[in-house]
PDB file of N, CA and C in Angstrom:
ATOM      1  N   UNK A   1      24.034 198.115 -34.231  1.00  0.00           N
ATOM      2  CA  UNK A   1      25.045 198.161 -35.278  1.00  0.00           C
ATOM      3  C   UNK A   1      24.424 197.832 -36.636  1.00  0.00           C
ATOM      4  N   UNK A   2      23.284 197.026 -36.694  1.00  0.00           N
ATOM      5  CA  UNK A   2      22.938 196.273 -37.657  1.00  0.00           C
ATOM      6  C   UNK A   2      21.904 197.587 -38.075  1.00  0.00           C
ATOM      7  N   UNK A   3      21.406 198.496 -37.956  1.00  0.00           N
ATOM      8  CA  UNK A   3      20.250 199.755 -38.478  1.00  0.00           C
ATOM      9  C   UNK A   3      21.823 200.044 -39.142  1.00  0.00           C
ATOM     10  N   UNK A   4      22.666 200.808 -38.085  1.00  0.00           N
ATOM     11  CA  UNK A   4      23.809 201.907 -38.846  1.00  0.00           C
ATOM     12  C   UNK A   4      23.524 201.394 -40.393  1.00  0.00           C
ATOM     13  N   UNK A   5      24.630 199.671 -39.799  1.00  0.00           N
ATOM     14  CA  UNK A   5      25.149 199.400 -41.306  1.00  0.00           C
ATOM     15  C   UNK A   5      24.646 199.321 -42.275  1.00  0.00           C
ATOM     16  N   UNK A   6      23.170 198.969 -42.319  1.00  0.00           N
ATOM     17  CA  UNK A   6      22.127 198.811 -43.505  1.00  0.00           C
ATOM     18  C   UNK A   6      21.378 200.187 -43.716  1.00  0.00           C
ATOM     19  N   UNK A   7      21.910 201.442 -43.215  1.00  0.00           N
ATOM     20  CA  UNK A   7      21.363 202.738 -43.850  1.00  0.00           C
ATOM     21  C   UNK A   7      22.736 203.201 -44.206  1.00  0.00           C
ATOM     22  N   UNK A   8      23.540 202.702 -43.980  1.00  0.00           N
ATOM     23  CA  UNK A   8      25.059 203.388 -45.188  1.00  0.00           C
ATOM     24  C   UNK A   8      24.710 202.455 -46.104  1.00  0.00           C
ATOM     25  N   UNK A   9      25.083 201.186 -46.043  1.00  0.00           N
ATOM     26  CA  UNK A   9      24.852 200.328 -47.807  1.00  0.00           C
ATOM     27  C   UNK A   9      23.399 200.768 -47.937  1.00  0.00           C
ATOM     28  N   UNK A  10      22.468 200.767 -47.624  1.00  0.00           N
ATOM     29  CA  UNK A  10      20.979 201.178 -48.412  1.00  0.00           C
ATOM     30  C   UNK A  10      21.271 203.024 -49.385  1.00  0.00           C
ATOM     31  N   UNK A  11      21.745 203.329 -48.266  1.00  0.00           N
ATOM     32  CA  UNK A  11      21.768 204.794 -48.942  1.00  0.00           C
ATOM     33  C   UNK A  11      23.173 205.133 -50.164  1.00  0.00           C
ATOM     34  N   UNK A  12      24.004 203.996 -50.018  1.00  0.00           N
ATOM     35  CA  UNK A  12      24.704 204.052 -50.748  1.00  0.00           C
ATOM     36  C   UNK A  12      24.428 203.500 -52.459  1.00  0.00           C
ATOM     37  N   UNK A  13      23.666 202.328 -51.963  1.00  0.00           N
ATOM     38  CA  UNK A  13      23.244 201.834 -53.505  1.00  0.00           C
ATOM     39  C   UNK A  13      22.079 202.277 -53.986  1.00  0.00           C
ATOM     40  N   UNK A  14      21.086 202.414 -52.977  1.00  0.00           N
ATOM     41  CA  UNK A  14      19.893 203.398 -53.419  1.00  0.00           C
ATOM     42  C   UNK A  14      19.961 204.634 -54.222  1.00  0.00           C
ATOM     43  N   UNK A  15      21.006 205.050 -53.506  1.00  0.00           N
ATOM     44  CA  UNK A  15      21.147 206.589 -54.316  1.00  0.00           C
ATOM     45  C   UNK A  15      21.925 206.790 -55.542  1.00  0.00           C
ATOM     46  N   UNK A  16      22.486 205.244 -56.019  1.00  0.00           N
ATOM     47  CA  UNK A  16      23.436 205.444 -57.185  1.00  0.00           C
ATOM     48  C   UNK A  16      23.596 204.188 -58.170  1.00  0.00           C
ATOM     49  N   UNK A  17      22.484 203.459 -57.793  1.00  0.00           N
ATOM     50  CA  UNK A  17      22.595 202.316 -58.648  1.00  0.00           C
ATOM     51  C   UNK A  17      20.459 201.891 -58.565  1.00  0.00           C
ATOM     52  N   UNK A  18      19.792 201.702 -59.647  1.00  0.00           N
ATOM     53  CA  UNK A  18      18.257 201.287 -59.616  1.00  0.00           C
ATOM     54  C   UNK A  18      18.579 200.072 -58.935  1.00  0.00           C
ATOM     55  N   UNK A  19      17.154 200.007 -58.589  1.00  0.00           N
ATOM     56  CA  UNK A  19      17.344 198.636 -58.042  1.00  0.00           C
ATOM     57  C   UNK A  19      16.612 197.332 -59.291  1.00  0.00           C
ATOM     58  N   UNK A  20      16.146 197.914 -60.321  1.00  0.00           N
ATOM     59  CA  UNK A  20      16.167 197.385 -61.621  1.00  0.00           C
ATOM     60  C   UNK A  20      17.392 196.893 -61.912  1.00  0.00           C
ATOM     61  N   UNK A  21      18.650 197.553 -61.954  1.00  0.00           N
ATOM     62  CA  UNK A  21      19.904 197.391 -62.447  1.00  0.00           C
ATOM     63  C   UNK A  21      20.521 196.264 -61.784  1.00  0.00           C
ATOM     64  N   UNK A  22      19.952 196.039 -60.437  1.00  0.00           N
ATOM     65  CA  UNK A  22      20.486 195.469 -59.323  1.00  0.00           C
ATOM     66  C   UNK A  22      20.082 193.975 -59.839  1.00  0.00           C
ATOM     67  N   UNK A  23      18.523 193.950 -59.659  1.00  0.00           N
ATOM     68  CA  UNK A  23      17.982 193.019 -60.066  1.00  0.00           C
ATOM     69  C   UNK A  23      18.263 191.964 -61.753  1.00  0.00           C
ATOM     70  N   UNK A  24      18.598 192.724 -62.634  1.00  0.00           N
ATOM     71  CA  UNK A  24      18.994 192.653 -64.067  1.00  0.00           C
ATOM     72  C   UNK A  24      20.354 191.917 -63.971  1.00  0.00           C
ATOM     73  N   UNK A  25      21.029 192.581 -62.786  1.00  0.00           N
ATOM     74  CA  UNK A  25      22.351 192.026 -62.599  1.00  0.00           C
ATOM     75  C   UNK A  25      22.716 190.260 -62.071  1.00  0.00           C
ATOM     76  N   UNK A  26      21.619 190.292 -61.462  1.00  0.00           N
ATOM     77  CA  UNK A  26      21.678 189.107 -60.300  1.00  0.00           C
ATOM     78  C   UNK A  26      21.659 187.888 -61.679  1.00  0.00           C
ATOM     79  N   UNK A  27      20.191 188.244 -62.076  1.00  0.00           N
ATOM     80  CA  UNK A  27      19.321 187.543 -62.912  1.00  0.00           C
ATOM     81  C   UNK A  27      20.155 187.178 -64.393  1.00  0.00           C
ATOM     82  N   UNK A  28      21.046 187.973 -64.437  1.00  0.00           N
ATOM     83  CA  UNK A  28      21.845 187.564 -65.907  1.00  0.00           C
ATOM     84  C   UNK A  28      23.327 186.532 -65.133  1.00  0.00           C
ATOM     85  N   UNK A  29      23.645 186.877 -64.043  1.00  0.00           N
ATOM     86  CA  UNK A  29      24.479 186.012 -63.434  1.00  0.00           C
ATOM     87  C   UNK A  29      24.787 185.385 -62.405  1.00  0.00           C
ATOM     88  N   UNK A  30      23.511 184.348 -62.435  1.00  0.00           N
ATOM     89  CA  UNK A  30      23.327 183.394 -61.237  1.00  0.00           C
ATOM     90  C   UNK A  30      24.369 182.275 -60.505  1.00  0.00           C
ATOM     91  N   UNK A  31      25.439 182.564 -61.437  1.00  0.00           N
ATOM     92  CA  UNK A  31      26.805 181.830 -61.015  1.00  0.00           C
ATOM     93  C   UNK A  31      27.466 182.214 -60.414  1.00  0.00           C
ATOM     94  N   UNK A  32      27.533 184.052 -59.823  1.00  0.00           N
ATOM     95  CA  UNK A  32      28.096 184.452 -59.186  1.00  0.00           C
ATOM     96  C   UNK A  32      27.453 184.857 -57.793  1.00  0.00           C
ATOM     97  N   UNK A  33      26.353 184.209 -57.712  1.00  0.00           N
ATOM     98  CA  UNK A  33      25.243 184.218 -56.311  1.00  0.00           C
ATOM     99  C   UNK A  33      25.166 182.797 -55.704  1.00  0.00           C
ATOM    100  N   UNK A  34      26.797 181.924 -55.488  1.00  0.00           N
ATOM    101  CA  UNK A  34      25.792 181.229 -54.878  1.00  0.00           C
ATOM    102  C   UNK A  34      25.491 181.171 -53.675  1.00  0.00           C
ATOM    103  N   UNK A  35      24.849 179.820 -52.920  1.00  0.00           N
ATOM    104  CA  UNK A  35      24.536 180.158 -51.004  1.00  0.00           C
ATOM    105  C   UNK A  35      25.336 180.712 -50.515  1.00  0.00           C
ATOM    106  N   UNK A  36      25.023 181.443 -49.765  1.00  0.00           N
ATOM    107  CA  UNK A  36      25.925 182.702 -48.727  1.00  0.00           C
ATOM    108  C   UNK A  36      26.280 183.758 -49.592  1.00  0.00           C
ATOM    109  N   UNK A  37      25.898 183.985 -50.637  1.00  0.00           N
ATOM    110  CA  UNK A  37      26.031 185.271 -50.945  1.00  0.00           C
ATOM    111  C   UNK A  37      25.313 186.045 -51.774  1.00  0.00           C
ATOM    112  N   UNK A  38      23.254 185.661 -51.599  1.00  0.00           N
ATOM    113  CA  UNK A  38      21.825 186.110 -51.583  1.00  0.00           C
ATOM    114  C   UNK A  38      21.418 185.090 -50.650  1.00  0.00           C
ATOM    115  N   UNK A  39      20.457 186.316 -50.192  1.00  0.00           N
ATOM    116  CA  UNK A  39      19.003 185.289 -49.568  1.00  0.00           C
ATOM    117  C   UNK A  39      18.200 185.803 -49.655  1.00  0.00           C
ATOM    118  N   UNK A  40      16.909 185.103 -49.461  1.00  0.00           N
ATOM    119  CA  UNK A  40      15.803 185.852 -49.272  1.00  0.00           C
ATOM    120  C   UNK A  40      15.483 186.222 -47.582  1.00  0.00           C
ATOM    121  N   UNK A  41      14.438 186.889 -47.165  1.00  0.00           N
ATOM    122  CA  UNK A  41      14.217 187.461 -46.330  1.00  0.00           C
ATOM    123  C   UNK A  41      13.259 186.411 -45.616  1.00  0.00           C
ATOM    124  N   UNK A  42      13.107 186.245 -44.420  1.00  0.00           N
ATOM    125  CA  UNK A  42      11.716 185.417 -43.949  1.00  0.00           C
ATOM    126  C   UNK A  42      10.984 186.842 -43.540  1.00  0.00           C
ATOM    127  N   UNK A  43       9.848 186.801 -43.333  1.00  0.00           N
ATOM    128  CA  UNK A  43       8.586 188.058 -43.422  1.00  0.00           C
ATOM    129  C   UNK A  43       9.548 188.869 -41.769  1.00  0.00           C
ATOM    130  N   UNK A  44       9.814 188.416 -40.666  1.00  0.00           N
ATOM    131  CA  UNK A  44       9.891 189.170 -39.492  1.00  0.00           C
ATOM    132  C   UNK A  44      11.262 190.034 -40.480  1.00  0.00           C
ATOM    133  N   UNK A  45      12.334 189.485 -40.893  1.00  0.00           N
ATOM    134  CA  UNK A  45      13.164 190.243 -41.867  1.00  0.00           C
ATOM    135  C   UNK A  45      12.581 191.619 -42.750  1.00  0.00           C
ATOM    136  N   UNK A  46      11.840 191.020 -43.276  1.00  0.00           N
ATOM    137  CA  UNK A  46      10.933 192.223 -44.116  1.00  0.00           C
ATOM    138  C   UNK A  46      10.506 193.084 -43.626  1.00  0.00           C
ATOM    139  N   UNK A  47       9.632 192.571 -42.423  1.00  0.00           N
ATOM    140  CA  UNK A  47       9.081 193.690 -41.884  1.00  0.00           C
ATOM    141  C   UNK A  47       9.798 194.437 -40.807  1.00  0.00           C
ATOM    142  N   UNK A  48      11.161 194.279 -40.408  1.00  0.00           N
ATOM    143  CA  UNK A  48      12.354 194.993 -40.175  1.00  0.00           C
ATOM    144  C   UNK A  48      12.976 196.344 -40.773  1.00  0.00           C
ATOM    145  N   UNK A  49      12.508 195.752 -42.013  1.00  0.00           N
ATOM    146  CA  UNK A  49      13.890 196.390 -43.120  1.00  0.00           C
ATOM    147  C   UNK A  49      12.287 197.476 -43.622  1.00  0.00           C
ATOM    148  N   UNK A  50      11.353 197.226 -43.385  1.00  0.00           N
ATOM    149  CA  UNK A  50      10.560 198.130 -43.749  1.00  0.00           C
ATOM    150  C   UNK A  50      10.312 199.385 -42.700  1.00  0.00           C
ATOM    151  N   UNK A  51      10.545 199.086 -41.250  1.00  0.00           N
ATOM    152  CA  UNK A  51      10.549 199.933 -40.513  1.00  0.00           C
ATOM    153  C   UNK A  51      11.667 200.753 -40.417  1.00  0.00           C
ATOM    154  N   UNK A  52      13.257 200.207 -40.653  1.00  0.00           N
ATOM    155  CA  UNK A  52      14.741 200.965 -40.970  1.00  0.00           C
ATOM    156  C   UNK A  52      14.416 201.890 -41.934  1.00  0.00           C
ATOM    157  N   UNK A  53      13.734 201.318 -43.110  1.00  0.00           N
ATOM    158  CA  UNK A  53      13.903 202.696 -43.970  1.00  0.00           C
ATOM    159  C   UNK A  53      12.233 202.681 -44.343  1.00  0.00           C
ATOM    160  N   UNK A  54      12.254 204.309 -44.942  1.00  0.00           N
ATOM    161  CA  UNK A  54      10.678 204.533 -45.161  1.00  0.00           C
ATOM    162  C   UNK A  54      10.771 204.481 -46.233  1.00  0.00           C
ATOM    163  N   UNK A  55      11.774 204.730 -47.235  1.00  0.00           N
ATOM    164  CA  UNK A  55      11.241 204.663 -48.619  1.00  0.00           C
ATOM    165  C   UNK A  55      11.348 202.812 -49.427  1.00  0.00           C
ATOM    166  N   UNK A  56      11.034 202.377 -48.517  1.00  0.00           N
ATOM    167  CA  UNK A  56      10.217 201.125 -48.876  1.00  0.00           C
ATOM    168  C   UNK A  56       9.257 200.475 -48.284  1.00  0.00           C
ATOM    169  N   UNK A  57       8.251 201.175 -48.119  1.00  0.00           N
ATOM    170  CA  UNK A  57       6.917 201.193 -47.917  1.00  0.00           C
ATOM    171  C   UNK A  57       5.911 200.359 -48.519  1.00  0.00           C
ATOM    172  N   UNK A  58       6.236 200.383 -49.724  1.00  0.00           N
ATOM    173  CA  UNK A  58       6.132 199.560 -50.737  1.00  0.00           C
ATOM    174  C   UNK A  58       5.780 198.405 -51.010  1.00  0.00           C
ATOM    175  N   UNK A  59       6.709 197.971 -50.064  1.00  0.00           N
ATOM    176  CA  UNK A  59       7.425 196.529 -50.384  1.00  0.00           C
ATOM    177  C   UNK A  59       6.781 195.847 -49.346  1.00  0.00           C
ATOM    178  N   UNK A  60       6.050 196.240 -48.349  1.00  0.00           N
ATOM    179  CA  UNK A  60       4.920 195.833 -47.495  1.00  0.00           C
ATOM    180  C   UNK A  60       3.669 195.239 -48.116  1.00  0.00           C
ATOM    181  N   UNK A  61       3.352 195.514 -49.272  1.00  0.00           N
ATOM    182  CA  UNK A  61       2.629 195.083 -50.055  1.00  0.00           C
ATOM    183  C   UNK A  61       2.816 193.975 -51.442  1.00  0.00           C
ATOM    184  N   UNK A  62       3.994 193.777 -51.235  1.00  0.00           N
ATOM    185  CA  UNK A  62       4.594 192.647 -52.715  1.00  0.00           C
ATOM    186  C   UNK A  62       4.603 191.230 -51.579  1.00  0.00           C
ATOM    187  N   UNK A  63       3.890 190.133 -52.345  1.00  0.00           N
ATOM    188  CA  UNK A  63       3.854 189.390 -51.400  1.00  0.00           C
ATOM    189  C   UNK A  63       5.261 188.462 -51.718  1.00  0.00           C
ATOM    190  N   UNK A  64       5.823 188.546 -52.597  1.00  0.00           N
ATOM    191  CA  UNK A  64       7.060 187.725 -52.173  1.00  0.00           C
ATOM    192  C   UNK A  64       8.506 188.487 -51.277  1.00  0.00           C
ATOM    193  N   UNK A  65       8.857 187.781 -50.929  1.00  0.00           N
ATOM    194  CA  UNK A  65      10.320 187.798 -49.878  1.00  0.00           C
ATOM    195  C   UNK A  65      11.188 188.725 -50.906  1.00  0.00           C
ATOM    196  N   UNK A  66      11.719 189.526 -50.696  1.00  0.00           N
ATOM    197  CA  UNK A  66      12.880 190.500 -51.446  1.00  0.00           C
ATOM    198  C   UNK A  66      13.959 189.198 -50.877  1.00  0.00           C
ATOM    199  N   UNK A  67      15.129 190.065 -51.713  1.00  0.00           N
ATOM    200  CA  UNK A  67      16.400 189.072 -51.385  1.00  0.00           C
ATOM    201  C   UNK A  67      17.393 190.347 -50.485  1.00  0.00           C
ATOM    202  N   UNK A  68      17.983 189.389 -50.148  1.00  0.00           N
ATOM    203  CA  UNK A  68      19.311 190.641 -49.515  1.00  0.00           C
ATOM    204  C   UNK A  68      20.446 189.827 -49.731  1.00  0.00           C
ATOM    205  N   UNK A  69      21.719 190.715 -50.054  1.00  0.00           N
ATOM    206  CA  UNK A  69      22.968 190.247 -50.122  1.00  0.00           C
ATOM    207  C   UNK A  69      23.725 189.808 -48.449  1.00  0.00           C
ATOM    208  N   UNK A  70      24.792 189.393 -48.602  1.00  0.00           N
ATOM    209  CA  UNK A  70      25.649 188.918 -47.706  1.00  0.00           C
ATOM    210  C   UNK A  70      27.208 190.115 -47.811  1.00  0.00           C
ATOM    211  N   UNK A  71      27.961 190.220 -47.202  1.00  0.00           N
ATOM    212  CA  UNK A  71      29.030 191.077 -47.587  1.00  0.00           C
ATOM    213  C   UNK A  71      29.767 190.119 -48.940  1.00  0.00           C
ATOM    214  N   UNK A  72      29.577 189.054 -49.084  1.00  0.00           N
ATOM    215  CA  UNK A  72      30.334 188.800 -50.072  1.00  0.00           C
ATOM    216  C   UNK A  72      29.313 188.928 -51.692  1.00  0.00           C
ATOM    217  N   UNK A  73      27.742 188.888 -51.214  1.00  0.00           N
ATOM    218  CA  UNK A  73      27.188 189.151 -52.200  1.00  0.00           C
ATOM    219  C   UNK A  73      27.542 190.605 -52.607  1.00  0.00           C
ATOM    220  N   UNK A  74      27.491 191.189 -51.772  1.00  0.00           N
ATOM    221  CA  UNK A  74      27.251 192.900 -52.440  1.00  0.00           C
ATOM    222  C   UNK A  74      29.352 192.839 -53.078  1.00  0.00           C
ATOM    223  N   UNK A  75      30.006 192.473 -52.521  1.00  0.00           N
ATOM    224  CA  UNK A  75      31.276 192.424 -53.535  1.00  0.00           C
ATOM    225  C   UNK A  75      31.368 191.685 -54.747  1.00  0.00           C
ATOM    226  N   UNK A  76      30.738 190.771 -54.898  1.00  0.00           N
ATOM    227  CA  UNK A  76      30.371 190.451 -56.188  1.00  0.00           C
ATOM    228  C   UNK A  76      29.421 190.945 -57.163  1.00  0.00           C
ATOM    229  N   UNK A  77      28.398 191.759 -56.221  1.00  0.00           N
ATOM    230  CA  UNK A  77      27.391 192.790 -57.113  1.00  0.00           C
ATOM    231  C   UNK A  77      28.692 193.858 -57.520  1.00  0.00           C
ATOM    232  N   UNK A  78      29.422 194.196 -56.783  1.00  0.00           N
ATOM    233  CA  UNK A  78      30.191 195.250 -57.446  1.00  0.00           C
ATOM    234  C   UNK A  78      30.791 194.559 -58.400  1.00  0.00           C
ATOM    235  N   UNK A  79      31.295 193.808 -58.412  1.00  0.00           N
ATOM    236  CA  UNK A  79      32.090 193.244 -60.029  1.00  0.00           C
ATOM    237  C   UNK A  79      31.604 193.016 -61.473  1.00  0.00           C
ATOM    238  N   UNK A  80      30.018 193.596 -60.705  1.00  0.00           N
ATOM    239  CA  UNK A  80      29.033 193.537 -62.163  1.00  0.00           C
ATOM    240  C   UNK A  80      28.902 194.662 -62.270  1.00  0.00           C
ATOM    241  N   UNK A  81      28.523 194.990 -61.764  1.00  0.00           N
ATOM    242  CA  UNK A  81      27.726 196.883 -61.606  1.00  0.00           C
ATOM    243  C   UNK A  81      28.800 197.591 -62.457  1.00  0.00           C
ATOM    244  N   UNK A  82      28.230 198.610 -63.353  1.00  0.00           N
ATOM    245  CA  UNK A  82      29.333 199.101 -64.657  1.00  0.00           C
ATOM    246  C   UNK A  82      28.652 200.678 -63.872  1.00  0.00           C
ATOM    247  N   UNK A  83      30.236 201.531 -64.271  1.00  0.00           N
ATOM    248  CA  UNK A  83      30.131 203.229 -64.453  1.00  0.00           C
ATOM    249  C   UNK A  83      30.750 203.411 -62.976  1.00  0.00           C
ATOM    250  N   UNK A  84      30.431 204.643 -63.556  1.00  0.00           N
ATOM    251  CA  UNK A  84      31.586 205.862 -62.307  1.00  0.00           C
ATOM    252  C   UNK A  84      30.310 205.630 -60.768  1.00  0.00           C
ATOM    253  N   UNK A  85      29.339 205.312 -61.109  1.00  0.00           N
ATOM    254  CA  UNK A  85      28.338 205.593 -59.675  1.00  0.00           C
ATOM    255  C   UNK A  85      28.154 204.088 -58.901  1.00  0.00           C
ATOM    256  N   UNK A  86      28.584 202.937 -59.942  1.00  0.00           N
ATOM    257  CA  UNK A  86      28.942 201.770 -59.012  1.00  0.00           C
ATOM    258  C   UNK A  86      30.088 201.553 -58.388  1.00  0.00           C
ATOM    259  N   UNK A  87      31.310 202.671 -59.375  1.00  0.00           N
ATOM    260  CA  UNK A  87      32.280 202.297 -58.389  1.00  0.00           C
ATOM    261  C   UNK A  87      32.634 203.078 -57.019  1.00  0.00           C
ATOM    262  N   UNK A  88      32.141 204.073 -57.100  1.00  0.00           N
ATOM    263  CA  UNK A  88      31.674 204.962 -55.876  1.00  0.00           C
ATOM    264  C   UNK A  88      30.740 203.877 -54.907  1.00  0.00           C
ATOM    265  N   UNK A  89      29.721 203.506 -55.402  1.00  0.00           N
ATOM    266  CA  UNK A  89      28.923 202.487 -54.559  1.00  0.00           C
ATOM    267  C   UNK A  89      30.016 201.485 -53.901  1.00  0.00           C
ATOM    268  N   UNK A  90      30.832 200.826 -54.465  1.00  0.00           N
ATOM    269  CA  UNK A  90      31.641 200.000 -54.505  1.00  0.00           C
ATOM    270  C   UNK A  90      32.469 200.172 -53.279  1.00  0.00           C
ATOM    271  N   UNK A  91      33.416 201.821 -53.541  1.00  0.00           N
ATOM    272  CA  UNK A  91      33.773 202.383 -52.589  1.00  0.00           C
ATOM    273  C   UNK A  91      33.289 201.976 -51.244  1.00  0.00           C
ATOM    274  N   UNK A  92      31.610 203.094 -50.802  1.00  0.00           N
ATOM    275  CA  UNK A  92      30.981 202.698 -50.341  1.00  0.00           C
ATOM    276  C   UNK A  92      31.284 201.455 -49.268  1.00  0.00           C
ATOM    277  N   UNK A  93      30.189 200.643 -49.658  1.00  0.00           N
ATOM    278  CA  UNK A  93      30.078 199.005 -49.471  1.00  0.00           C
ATOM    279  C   UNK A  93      31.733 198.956 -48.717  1.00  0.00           C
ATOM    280  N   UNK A  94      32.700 199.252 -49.232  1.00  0.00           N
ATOM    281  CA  UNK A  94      33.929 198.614 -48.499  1.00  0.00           C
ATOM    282  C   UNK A  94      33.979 199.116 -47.423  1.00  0.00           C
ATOM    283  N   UNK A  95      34.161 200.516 -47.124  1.00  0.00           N
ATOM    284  CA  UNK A  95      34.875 201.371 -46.274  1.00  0.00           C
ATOM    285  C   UNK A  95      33.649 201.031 -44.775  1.00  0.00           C
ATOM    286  N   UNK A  96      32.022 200.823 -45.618  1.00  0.00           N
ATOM    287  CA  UNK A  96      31.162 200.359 -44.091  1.00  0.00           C
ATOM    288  C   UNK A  96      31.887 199.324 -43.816  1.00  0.00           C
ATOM    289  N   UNK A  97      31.912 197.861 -44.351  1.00  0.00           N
ATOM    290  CA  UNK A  97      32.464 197.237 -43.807  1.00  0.00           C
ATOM    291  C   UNK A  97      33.520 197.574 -42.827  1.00  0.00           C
ATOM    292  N   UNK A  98      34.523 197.964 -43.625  1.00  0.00           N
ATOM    293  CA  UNK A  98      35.840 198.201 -42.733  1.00  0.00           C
ATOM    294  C   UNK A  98      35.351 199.072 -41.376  1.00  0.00           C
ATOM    295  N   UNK A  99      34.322 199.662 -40.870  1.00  0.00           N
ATOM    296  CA  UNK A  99      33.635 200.538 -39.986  1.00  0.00           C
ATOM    297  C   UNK A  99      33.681 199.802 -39.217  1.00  0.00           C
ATOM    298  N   UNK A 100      32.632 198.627 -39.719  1.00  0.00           N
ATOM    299  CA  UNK A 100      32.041 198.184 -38.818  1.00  0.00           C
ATOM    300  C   UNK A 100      32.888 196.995 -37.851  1.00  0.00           C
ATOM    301  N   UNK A 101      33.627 196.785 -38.717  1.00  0.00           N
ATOM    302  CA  UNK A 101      34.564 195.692 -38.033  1.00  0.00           C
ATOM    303  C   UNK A 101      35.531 196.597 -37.128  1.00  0.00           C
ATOM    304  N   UNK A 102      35.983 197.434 -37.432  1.00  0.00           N
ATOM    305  CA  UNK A 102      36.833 198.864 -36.844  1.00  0.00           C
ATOM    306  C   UNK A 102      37.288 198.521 -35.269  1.00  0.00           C
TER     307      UNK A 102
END
């Protein structure tokens, strides 16, 4: 269940929001991240999320921990995220949820 759900939200925000934007977002509002909703990754995490998807290949080589959201992080990333392609993302993000719980 856990591949599905993280190649609908990956392919959902990947394809419509940078992950610059993502990052820019966090970083200007650290009040709306707190525990339980970012973390970072421990390395067996990483090297998970590097085998789910290929186009982060990459990231096999950055030696710090990426972060990942929580379902309540990525709903609060939407309350930042501006334009017509976050709120589609936004979309998104809900309706997996609602899937997955289904």
């Amino acid at each position: 269940m856990f591949n599905n759900a993280a190649k609908i939200i990956k392919s959902a925000i990947g394809s419509s929001v940078e992950n610059k934007r993502i990052n820019e977002a966090v970083k200007n509002n650290p009040e709306k991240f707190p525990e339980g909703y970012i973390f970072q990754l421990s390395k067996f995490e990483k090297d998970e999320v590097i085998k789910i998807f290929d186009n982060l290949k990459k990231l096999k080589y950055n030696p710090l921990p990426p972060y990942a959201f929580t379902e309540r992080g990525l709903y609060m990333l939407a309350t930042i995220l501006k334009g017509e392609q976050a709120v589609q993302t936004t979309l998104c993000i809900i309706e997996t949820f609602v899937k997955i719980r289904g």
